[in-house]
N, C-alpha and C. Protein backbone atom coordinates (compact mmCIF):
# COMPACT_ATOMS: atom_id res chain seq x y z
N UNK A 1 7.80 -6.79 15.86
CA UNK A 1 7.20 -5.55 15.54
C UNK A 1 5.91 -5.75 14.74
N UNK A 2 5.55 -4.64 14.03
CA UNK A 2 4.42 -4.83 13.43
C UNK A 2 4.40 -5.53 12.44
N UNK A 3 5.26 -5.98 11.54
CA UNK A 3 5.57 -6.60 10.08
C UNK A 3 5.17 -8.59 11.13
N UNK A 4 5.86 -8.31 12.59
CA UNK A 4 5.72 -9.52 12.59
C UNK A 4 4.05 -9.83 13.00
N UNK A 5 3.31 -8.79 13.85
CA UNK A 5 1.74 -9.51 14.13
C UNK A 5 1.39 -9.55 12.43
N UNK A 6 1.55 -8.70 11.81
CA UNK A 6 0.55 -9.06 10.02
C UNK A 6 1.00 -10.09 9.50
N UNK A 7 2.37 -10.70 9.95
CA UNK A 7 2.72 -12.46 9.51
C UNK A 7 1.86 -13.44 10.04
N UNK A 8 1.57 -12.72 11.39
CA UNK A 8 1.11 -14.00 12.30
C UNK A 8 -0.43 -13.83 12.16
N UNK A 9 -0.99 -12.62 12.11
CA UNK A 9 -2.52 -12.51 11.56
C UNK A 9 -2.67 -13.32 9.90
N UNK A 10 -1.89 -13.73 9.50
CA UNK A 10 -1.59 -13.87 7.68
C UNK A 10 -1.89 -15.59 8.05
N UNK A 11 -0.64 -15.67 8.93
CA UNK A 11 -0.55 -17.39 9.32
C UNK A 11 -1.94 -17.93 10.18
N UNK A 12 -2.85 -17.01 10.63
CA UNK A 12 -3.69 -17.50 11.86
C UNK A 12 -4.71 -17.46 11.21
N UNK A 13 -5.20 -16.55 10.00
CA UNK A 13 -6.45 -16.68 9.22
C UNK A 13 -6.21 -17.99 7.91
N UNK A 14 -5.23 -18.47 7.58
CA UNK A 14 -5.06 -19.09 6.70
C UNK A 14 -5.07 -20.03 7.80
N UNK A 15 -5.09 -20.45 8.32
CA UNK A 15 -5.45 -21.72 9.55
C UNK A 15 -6.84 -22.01 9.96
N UNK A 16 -7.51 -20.76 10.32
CA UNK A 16 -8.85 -20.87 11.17
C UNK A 16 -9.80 -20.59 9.73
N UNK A 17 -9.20 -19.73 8.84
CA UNK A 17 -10.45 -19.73 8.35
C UNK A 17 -10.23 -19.90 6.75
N UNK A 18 -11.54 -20.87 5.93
CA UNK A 18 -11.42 -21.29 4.23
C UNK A 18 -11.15 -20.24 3.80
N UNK A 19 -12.10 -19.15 3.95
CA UNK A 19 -12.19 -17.70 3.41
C UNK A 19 -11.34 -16.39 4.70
N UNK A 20 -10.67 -15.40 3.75
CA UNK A 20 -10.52 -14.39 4.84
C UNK A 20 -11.75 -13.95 5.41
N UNK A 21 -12.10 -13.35 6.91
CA UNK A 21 -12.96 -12.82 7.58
C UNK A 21 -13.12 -11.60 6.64
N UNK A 22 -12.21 -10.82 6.53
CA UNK A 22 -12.61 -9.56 6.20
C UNK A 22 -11.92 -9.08 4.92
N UNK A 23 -12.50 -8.49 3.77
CA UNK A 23 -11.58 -8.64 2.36
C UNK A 23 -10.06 -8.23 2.08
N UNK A 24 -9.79 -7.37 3.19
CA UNK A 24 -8.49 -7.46 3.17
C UNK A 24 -8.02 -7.71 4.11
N UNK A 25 -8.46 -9.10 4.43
CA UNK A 25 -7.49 -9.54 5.15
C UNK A 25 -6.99 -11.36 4.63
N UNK A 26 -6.65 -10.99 3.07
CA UNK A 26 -6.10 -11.79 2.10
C UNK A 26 -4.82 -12.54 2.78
N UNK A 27 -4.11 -13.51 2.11
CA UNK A 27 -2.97 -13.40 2.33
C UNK A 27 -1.87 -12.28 1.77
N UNK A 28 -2.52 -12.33 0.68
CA UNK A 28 -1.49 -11.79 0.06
C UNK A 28 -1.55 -9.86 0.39
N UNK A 29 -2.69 -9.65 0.81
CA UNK A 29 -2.97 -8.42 1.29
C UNK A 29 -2.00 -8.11 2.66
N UNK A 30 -1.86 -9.23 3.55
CA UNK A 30 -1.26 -8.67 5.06
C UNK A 30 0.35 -8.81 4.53
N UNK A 31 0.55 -9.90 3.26
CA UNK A 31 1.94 -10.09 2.98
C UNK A 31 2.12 -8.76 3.06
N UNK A 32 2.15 -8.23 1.91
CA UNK A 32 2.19 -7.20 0.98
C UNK A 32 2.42 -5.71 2.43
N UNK A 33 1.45 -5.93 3.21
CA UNK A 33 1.06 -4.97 4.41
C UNK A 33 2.87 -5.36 5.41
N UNK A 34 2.74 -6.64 5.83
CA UNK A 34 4.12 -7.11 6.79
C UNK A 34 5.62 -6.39 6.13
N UNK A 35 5.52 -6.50 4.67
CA UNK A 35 6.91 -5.94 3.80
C UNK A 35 6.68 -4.37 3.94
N UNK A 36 5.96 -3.84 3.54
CA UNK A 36 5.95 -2.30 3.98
C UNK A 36 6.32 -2.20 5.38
N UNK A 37 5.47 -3.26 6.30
CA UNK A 37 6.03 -2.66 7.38
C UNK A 37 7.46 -2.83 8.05
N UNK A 38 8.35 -4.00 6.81
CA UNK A 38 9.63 -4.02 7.23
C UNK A 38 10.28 -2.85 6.58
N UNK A 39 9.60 -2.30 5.29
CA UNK A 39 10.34 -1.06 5.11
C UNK A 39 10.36 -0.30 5.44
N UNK A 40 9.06 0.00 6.76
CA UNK A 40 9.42 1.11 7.13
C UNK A 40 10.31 1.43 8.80
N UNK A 41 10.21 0.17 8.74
CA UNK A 41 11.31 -0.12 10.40
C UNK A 41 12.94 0.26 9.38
N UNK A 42 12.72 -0.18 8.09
CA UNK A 42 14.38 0.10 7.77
C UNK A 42 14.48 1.66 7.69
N UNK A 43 13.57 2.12 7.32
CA UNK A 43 13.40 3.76 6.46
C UNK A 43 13.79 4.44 8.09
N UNK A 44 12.92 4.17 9.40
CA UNK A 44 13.64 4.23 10.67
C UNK A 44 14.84 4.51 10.89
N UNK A 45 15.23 3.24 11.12
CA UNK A 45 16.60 3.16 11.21
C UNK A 45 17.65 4.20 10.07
N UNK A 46 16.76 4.67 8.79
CA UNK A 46 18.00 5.73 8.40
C UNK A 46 18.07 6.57 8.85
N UNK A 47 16.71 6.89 9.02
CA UNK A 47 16.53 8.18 9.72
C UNK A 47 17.07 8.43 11.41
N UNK A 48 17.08 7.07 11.89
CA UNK A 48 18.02 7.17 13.18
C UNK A 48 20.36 7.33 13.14
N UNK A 49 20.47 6.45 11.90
CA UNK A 49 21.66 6.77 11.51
C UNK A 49 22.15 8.37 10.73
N UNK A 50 20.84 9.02 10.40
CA UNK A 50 21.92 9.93 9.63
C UNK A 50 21.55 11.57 11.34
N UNK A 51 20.30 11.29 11.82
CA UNK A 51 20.45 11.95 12.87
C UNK A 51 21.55 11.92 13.77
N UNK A 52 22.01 10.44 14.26
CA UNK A 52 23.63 10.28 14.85
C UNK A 52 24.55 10.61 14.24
N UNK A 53 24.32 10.87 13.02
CA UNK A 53 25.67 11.59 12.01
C UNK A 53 26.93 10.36 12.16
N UNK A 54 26.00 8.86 11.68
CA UNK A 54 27.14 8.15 11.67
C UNK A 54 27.88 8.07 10.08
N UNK A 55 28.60 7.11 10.09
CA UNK A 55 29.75 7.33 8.63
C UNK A 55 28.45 7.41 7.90
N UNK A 56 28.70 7.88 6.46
CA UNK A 56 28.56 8.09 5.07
C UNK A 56 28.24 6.76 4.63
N UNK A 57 28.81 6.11 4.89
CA UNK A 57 28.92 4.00 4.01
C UNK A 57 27.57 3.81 5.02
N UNK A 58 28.03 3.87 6.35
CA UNK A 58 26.66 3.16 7.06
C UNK A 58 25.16 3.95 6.54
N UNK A 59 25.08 5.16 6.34
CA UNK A 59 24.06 5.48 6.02
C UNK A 59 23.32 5.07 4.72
N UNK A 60 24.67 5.02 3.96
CA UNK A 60 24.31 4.48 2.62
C UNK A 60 23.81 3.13 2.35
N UNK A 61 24.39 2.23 3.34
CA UNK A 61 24.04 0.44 3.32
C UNK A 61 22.52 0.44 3.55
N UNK A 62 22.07 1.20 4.95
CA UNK A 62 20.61 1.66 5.39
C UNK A 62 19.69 2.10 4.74
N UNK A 63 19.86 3.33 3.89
CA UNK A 63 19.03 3.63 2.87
C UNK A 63 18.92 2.54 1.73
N UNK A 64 20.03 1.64 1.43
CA UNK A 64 19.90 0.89 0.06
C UNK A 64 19.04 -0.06 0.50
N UNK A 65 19.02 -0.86 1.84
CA UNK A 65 18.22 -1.91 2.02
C UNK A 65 16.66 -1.36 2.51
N UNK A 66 16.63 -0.37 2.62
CA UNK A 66 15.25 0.49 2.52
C UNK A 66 14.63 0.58 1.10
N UNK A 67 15.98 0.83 0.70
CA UNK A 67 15.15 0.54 -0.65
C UNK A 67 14.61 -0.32 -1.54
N UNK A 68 15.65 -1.69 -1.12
CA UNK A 68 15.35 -2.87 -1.04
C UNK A 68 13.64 -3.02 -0.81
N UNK A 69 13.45 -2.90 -0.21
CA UNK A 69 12.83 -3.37 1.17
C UNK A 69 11.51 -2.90 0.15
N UNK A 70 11.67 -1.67 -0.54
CA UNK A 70 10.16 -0.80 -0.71
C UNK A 70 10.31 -0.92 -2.13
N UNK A 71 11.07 -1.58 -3.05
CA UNK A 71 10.94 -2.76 -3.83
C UNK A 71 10.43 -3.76 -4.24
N UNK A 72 10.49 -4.56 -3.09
CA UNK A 72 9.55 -6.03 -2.72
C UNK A 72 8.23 -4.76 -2.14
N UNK A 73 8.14 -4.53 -1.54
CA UNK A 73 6.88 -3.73 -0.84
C UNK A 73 5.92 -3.15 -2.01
N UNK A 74 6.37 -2.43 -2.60
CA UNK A 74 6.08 -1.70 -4.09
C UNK A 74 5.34 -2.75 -4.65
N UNK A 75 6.06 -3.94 -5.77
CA UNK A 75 5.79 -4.70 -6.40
C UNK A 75 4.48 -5.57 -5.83
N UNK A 76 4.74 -5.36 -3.87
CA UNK A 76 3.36 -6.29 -3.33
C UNK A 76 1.95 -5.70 -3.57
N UNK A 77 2.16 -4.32 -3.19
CA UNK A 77 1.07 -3.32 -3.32
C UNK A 77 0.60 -2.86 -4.50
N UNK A 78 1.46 -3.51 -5.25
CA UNK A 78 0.73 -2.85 -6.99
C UNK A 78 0.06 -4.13 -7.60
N UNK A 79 0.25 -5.51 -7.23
CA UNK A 79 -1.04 -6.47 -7.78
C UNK A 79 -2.24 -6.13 -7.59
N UNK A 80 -2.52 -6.48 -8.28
CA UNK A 80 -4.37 -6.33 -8.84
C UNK A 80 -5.07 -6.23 -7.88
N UNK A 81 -5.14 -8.05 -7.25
CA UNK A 81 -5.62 -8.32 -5.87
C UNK A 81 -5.54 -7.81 -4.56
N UNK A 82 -3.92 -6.42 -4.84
CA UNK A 82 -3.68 -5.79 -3.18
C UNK A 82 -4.37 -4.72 -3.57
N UNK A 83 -4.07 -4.32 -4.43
CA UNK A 83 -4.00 -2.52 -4.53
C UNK A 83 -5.58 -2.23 -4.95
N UNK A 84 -6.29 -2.96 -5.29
CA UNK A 84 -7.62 -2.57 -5.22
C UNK A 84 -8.26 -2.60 -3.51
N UNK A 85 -7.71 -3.57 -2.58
CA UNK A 85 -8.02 -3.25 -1.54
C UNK A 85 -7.46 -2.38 -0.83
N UNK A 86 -6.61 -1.36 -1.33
CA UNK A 86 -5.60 -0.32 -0.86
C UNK A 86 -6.02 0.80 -1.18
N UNK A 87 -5.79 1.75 -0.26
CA UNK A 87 -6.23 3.16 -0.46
C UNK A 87 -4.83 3.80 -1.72
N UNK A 88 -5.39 4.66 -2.89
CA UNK A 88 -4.48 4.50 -3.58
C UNK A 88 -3.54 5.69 -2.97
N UNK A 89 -3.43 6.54 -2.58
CA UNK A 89 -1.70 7.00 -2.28
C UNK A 89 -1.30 6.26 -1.13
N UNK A 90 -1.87 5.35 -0.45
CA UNK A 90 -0.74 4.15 -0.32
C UNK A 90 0.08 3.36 -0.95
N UNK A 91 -0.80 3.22 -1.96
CA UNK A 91 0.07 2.29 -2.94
C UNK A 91 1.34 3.54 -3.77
N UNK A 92 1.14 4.34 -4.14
CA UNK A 92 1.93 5.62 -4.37
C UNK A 92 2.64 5.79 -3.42
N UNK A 93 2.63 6.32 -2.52
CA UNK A 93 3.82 6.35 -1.58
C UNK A 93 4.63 5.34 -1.46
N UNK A 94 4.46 3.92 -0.68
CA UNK A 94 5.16 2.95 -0.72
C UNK A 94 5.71 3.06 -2.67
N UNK A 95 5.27 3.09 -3.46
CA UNK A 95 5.93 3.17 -4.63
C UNK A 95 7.47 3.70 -4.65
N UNK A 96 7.06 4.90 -4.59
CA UNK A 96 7.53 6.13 -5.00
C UNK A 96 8.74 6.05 -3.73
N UNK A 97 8.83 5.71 -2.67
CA UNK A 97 9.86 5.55 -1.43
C UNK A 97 11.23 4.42 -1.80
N UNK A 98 10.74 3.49 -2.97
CA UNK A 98 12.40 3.28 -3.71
C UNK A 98 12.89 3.95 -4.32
N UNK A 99 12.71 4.38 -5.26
CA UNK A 99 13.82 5.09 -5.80
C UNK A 99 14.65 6.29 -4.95
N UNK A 100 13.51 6.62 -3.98
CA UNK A 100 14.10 7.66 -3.06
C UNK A 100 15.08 7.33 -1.94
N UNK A 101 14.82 5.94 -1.63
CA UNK A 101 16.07 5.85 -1.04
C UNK A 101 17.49 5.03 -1.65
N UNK A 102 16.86 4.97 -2.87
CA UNK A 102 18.04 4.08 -3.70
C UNK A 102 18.82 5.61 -3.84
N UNK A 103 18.59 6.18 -4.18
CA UNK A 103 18.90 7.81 -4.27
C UNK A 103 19.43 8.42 -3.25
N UNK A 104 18.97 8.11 -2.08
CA UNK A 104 19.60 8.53 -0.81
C UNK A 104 21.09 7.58 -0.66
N UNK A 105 21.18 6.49 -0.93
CA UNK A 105 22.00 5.30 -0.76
C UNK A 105 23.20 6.23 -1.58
N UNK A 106 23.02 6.62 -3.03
CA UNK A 106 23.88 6.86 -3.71
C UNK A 106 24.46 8.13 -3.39
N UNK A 107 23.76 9.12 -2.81
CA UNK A 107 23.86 10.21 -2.52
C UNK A 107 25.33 9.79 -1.14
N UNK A 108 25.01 9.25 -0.28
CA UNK A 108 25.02 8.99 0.82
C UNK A 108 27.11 8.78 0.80
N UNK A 109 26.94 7.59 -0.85
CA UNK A 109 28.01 7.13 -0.58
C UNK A 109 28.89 7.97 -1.71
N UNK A 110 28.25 8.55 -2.12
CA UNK A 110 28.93 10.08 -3.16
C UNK A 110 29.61 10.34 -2.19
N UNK A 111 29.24 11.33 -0.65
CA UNK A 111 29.99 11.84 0.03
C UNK A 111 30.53 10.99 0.88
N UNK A 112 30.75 9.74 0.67
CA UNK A 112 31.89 8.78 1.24
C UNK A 112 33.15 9.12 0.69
N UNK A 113 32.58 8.72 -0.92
CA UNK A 113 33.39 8.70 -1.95
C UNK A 113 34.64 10.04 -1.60
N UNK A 114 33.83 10.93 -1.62
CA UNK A 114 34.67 12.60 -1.48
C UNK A 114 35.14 12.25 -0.06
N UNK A 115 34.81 12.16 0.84
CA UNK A 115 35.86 12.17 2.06
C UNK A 115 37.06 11.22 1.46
N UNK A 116 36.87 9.73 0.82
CA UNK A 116 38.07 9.17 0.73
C UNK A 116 38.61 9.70 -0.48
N UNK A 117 38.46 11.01 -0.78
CA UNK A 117 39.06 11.48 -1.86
C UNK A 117 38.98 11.31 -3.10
N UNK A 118 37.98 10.16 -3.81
CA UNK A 118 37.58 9.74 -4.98
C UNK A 118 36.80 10.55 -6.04
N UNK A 119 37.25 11.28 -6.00
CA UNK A 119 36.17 12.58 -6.25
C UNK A 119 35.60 11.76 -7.71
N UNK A 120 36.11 11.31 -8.53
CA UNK A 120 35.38 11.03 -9.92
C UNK A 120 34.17 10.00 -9.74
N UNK A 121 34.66 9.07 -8.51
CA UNK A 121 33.63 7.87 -8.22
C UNK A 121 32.25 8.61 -7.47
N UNK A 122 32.59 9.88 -7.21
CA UNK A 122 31.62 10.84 -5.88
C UNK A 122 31.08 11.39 -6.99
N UNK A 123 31.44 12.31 -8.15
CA UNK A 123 30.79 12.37 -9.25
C UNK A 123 29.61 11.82 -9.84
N UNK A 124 30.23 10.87 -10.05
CA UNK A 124 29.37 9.99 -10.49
C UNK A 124 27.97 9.32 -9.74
N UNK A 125 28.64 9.50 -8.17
CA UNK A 125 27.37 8.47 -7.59
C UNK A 125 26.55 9.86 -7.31
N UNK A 126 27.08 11.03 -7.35
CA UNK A 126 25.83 12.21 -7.18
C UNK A 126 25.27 12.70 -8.30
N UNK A 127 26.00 12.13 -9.39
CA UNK A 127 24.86 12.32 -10.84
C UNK A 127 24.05 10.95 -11.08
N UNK A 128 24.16 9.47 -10.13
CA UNK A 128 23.03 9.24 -10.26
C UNK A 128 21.99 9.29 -9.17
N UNK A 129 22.49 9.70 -7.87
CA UNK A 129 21.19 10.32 -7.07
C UNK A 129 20.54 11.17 -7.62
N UNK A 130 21.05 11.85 -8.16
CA UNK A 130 20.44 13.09 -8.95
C UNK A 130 19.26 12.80 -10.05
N UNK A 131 19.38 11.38 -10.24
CA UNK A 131 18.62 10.86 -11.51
C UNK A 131 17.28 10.14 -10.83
N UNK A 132 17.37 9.82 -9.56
CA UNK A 132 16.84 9.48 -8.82
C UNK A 132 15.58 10.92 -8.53
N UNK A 133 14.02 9.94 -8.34
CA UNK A 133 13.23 11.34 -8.06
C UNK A 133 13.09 11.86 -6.43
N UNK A 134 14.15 11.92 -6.12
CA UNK A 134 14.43 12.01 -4.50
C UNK A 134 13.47 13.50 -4.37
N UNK A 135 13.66 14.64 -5.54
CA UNK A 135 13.04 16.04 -5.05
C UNK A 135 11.63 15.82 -5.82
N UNK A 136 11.33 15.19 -6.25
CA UNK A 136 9.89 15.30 -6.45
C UNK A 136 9.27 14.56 -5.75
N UNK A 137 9.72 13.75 -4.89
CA UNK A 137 8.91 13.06 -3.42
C UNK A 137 8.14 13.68 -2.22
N UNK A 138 7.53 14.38 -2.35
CA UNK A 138 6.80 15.06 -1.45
C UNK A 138 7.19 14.81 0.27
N UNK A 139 7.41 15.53 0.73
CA UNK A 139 7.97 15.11 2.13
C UNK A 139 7.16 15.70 3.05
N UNK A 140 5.72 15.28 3.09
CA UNK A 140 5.08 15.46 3.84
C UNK A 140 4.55 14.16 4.34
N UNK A 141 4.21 14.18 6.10
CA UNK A 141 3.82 13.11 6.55
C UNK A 141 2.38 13.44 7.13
N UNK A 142 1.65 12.47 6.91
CA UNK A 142 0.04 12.62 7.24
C UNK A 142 0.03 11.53 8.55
């Protein structure tokens, strides 16, 4: 997919050329670019699991490694060296998309929790989605 040509554009300029051709096209710039774009093949895939209305746990594993995912992604896009070559609500969005799905994860497995009847453990995991800025995430796509 796409995470993999920005590896292989990453691996092919650090080969052919001393200097990047073009300023962002750093290493650490396409890194940084390849991890977003694995987060957003995961962020996909939740959005393909909770449309199938599969279990509660699976949705929840999906969103957590999304969040994972925009974690490492986050932390790439906020060095000095990326994020000045980054348009900044890129770097904001990719930010701001962990906690939201760490939030979704917990949410997810709250209502696991309540189907297997755990209601205190479901409690709990929906007071910390709740802590999570899942509603102040703007859910608009440009």
């Amino acid at each position: 997919g796409a995470a993999g040509v920005f590896y292989l554009v990453k691996e092919m300029a650090s080969i052919h050329f001393s200097q990047p051709p073009l300023p962002d096209m750093t290493a650490a710039v396409l890194g940084a670019l390849a991890t977003t774009m694995l987060a957003q093949a995961q962020e996909s895939l939740y959005h393909k699991t909770t449309l199938a209305r599969m279990k509660n746990k699976i949705c929840a594993k999906v969103a957590a490694q999304a969040g994972d995912l925009y974690l490492e992604a986050a932390r790439l896009v906020r060095d000095p060296n990326v994020s000045k070559k980054l348009e900044r609500e890129f770097v904001a969005i990719v930010t701001a998309k962990q906690p939201y799905f760490h939030g979704l994860a917990e949410y997810h497995e709250g209502l696991a929790c309540k189907d297997e009847v755990k209601y205190g453990e479901a409690v709990a995991r929906f007071r910390v989605s709740n802590r999570q800025p899942i509603h102040q995430w703007p859910l608009v796509y440009v």
